[in-house]
C-alpha atoms as a PDB file:
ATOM      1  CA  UNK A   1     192.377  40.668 255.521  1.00  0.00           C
ATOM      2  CA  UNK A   2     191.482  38.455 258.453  1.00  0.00           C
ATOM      3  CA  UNK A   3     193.145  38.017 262.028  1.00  0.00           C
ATOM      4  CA  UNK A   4     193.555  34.626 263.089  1.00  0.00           C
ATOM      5  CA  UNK A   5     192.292  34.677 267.152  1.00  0.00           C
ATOM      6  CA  UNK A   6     191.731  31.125 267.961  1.00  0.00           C
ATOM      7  CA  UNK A   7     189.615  27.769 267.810  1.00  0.00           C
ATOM      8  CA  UNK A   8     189.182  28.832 263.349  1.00  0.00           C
ATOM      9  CA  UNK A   9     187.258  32.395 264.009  1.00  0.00           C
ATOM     10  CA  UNK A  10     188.999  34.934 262.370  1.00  0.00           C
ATOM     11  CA  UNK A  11     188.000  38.670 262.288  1.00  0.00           C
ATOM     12  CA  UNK A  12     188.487  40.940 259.589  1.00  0.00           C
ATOM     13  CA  UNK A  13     191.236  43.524 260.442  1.00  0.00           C
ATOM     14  CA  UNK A  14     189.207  46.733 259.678  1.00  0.00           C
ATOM     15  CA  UNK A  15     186.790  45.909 262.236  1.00  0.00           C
ATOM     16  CA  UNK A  16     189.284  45.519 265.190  1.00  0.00           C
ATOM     17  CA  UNK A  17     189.387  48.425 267.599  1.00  0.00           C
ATOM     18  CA  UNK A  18     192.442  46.806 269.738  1.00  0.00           C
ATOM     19  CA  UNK A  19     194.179  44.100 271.710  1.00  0.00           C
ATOM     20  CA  UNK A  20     194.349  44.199 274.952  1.00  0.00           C
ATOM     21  CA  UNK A  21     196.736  41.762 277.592  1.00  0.00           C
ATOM     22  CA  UNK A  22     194.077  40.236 280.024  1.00  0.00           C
ATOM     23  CA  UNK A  23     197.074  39.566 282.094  1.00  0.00           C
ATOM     24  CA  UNK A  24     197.865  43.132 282.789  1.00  0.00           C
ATOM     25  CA  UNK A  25     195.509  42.937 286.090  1.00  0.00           C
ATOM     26  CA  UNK A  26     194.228  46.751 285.536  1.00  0.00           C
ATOM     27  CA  UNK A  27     192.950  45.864 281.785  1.00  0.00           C
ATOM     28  CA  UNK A  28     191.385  42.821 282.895  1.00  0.00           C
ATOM     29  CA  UNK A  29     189.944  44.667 286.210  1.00  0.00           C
ATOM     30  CA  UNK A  30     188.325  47.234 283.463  1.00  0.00           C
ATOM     31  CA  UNK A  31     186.838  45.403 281.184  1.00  0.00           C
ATOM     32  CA  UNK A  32     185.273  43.019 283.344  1.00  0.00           C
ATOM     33  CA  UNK A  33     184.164  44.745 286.236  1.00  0.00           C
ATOM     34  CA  UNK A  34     183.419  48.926 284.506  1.00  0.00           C
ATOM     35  CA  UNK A  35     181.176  46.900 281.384  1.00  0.00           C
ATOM     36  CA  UNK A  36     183.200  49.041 279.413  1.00  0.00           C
ATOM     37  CA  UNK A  37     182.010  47.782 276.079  1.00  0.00           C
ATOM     38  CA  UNK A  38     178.270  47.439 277.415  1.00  0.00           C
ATOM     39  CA  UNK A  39     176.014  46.163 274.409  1.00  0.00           C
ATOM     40  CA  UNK A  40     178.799  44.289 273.307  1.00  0.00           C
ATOM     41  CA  UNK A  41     178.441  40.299 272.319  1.00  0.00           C
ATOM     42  CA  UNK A  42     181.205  38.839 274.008  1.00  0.00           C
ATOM     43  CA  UNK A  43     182.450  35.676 272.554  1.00  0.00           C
ATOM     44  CA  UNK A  44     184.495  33.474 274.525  1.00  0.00           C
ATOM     45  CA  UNK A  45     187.122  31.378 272.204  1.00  0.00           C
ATOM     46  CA  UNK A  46     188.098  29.574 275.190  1.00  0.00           C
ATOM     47  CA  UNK A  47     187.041  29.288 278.596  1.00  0.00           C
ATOM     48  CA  UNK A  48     190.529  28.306 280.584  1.00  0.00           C
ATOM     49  CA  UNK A  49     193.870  30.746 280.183  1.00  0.00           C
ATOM     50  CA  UNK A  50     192.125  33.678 278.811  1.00  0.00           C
ATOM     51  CA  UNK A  51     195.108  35.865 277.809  1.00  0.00           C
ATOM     52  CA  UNK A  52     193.480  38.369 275.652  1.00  0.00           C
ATOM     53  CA  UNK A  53     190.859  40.580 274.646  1.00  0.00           C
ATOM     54  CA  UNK A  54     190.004  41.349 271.092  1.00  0.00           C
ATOM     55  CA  UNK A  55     187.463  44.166 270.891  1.00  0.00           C
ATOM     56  CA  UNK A  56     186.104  44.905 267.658  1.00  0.00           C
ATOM     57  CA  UNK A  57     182.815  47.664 266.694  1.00  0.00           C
ATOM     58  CA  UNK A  58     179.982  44.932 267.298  1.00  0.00           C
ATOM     59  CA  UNK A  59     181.879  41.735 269.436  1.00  0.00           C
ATOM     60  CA  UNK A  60     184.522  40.766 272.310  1.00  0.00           C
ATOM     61  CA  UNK A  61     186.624  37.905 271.632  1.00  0.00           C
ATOM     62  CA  UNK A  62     188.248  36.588 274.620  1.00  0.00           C
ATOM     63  CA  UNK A  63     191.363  34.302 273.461  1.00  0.00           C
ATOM     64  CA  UNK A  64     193.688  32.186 274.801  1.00  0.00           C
ATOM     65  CA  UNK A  65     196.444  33.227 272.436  1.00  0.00           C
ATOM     66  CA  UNK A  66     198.404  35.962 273.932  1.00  0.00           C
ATOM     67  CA  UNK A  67     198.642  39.627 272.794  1.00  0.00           C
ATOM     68  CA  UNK A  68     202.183  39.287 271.028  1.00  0.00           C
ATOM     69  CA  UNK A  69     201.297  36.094 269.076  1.00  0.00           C
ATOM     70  CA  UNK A  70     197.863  38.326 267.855  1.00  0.00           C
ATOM     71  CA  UNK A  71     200.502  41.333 267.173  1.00  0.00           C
ATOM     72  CA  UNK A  72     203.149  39.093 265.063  1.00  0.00           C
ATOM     73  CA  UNK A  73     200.410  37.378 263.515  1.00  0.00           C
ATOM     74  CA  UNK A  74     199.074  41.076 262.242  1.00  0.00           C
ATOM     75  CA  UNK A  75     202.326  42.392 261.380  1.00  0.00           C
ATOM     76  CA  UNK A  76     203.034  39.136 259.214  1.00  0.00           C
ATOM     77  CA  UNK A  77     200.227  39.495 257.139  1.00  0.00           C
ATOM     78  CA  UNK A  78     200.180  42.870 256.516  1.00  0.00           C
ATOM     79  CA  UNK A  79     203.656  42.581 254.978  1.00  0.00           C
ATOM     80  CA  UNK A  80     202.353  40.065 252.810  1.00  0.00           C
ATOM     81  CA  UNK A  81     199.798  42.321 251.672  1.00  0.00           C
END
């Protein structure tokens, strides 16, 4: 099963590590300024209103669709399956 996380990419769920809110200042301070996730390819979905972060074991995806929508989205399909 795949997680919808903006502009038609979509990322299987067993690869995702977690979701984080790029609006919670103290997330956003640590993965940006610590390179937490150093070796990483980041992939930037959009480049205004980054909301969150979508860290997976080989990729970053930076998206402008916030953390809940990526959380309802998950829970929805998961039900279905």
């Amino acid at each position: 099963m795949f997680l919808h996380v903006g502009n038609e990419i979509l990322v299987e769920y067993s690869r995702i590590i977690g979701v984080f809110d790029m609006n919670d200042s103290a997330v956003a301070k640590h993965i940006k300024e610590r390179d937490l996730f150093a070796g990483k390819h980041a992939v930037y979905i959009s480049e205004q209103d980054i909301k969150s972060c979508v860290l997976t074991d080989e990729k970053i995806y930076y998206s402008n669709i916030s953390p809940a929508t990526l959380m309802r989205r998950s829970i929805n399909v998961l039900n279905m399956g």
